[in-house]
C-alpha atoms as a PDB file:
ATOM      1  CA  UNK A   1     -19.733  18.294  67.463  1.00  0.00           C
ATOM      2  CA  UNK A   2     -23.151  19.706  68.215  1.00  0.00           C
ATOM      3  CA  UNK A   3     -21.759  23.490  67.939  1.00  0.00           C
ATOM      4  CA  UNK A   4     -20.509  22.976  64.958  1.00  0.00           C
ATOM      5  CA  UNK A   5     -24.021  21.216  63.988  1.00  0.00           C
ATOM      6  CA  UNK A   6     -25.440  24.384  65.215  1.00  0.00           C
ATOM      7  CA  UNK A   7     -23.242  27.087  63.575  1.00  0.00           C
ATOM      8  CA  UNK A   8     -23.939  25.541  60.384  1.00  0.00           C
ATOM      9  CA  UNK A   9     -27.693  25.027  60.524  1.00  0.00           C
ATOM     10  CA  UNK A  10     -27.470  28.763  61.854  1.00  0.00           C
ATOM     11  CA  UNK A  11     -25.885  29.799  58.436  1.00  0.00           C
ATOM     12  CA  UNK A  12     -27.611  27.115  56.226  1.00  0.00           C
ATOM     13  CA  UNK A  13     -30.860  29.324  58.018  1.00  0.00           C
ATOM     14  CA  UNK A  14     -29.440  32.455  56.509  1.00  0.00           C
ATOM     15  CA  UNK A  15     -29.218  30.930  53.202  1.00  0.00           C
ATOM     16  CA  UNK A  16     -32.657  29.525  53.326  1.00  0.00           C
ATOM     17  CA  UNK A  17     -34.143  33.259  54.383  1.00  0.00           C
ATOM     18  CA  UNK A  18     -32.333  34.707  51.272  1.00  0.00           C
ATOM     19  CA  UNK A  19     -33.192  31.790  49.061  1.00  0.00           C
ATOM     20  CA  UNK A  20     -37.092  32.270  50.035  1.00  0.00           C
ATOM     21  CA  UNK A  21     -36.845  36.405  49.201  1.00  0.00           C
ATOM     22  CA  UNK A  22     -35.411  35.597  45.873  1.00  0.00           C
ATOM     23  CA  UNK A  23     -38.215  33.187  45.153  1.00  0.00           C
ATOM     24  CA  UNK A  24     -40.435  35.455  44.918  1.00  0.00           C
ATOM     25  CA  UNK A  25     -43.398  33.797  46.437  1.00  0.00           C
ATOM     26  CA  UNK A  26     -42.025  30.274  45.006  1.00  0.00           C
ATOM     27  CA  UNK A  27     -42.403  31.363  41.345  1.00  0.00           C
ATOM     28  CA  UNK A  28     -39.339  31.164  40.732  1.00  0.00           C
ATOM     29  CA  UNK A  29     -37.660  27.379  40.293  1.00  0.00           C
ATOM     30  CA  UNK A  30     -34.020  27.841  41.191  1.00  0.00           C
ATOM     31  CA  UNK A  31     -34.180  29.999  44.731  1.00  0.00           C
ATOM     32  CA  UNK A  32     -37.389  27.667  45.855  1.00  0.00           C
ATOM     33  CA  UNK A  33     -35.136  24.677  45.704  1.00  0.00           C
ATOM     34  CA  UNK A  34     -32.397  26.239  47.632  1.00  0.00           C
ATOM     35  CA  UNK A  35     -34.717  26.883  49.928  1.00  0.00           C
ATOM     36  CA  UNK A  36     -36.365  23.759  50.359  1.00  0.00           C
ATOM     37  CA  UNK A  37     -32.522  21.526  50.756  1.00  0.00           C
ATOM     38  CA  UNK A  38     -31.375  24.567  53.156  1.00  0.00           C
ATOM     39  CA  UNK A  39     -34.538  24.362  55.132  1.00  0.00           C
ATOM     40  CA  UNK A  40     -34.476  20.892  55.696  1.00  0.00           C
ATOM     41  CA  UNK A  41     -30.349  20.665  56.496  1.00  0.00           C
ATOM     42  CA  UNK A  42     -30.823  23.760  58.602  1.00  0.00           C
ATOM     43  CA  UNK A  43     -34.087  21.809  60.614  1.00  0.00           C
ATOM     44  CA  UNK A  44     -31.551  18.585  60.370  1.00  0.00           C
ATOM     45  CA  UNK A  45     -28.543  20.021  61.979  1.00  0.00           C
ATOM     46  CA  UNK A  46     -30.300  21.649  64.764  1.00  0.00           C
ATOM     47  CA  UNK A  47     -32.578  18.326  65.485  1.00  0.00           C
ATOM     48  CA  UNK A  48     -28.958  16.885  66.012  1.00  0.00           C
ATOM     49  CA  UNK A  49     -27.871  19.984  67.863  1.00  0.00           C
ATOM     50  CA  UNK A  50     -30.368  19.438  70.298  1.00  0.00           C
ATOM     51  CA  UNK A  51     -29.270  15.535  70.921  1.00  0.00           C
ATOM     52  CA  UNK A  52     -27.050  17.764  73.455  1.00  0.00           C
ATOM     53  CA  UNK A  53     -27.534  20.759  73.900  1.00  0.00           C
ATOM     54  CA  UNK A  54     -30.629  22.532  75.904  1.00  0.00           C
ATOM     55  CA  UNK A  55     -33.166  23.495  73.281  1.00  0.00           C
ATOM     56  CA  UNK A  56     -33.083  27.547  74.921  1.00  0.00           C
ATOM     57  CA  UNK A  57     -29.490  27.878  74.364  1.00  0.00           C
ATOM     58  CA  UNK A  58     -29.611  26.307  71.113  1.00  0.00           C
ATOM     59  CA  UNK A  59     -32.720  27.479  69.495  1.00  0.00           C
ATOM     60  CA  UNK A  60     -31.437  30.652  70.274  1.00  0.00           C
ATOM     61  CA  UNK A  61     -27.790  31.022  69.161  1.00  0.00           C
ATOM     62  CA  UNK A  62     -29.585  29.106  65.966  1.00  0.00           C
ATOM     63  CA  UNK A  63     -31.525  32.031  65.202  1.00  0.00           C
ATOM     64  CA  UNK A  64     -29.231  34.683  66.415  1.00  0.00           C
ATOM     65  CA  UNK A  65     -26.873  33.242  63.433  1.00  0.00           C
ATOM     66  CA  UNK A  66     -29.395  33.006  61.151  1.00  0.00           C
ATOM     67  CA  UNK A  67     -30.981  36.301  62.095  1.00  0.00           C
ATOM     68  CA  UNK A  68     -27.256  38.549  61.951  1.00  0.00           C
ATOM     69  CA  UNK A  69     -26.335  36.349  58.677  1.00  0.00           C
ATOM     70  CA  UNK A  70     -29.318  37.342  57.252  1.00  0.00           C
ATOM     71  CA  UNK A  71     -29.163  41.157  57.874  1.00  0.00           C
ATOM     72  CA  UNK A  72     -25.760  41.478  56.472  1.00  0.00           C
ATOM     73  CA  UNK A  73     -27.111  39.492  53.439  1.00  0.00           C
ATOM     74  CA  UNK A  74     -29.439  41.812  52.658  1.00  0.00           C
ATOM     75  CA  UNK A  75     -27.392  45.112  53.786  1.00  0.00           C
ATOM     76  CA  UNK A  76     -23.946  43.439  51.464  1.00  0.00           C
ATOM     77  CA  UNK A  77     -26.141  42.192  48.555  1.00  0.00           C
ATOM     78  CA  UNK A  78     -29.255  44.013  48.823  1.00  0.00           C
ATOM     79  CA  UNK A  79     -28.512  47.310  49.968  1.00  0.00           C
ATOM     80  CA  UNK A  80     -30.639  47.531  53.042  1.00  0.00           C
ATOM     81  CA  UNK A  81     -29.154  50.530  54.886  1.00  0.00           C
ATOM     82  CA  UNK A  82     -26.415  49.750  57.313  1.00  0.00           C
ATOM     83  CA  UNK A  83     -26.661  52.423  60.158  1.00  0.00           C
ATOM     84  CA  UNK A  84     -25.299  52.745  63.126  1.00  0.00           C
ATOM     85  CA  UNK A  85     -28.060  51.655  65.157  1.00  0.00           C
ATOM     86  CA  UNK A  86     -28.755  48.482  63.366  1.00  0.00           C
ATOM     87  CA  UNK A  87     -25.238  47.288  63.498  1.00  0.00           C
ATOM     88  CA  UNK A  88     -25.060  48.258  67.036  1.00  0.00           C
ATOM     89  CA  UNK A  89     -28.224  45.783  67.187  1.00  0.00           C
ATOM     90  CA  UNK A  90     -26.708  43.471  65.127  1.00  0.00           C
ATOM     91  CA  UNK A  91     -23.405  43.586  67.191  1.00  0.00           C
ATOM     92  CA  UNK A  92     -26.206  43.439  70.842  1.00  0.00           C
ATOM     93  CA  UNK A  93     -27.480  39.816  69.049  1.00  0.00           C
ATOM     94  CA  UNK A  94     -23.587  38.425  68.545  1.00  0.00           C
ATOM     95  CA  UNK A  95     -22.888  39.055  71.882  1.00  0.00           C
ATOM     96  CA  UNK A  96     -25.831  37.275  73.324  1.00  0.00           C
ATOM     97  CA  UNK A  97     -25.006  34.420  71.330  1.00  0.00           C
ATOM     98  CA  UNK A  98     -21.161  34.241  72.234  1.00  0.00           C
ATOM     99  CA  UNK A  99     -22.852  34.517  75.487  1.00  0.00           C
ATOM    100  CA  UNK A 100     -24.523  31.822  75.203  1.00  0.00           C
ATOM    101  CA  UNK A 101     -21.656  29.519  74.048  1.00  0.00           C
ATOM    102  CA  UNK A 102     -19.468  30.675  76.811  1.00  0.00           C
ATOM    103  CA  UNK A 103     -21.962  30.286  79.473  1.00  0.00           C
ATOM    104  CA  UNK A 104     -22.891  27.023  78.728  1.00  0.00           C
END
C-alpha cells in the first residue's frame, strides 16, 4: 500500500507544480486552490509513504514522479520543447526510480 501512497502523491506533486504556474503568483482563485488540496494530499500520501518505506528511496521516487510528470505537463500542454536530450533525461530519471522500486 505505501507504493501506491507514493505513486499518487508523486502525481498529485505534478498537479500541484502545474496548478502553482497557472496561478500566477496566487492571483488567480481557481489554480491556487488546486494547489493548496494537491499540496497537502501530495505531503499526506508521502507522510504515509514513509510509515514504511526509507525516507531516501521514497523522497526520491516522490520527486522523480513529480519531476518527469511535470516536464511532460509542460512539454504536452505548454509547449516546452521536447528534444532529444531532455527526454533522454527524462527517460535517465524513470529509470532511477524503477530502480529504486526494484531494488528495494
Amino acid at each position: 500500500m505505501a507504493w501506491i501512497y507514493l505513486v499518487v502523491s508523486g502525481v498529485l506533486e505534478t498537479v500541484w507544480a502545474a496548478a502553482l504556474s497557472q496561478s500566477k503568483g496566487f492571483t488567480r482563485l481557481t489554480p491556487s486552490i488546486v494547489f493548496g488540496v494537491a499540496l497537502l494530499l501530495s505531503m499526506g500520501g508521502l507522510s504515509l509513504a514513509l510509515r514504511e518505506l526509507p525516507v531516501g528511496t521514497a523522497y526520491a521516487v516522490w520527486v522523480g514522479i513529480g519531476a518527469v510528470g511535470t516536464a511532460a505537463y509542460g512539454m504536452v500542454a505548454l509547449g516546452e520543447p521536447a528534444t532529444t536530450a531532455r527526454l533522454l533525461c527524462l527517460l535517465a530519471i524513470v529509470g532511477g526510480v524503477v530502480g529504486l522500486k526494484v531494488l528495494s
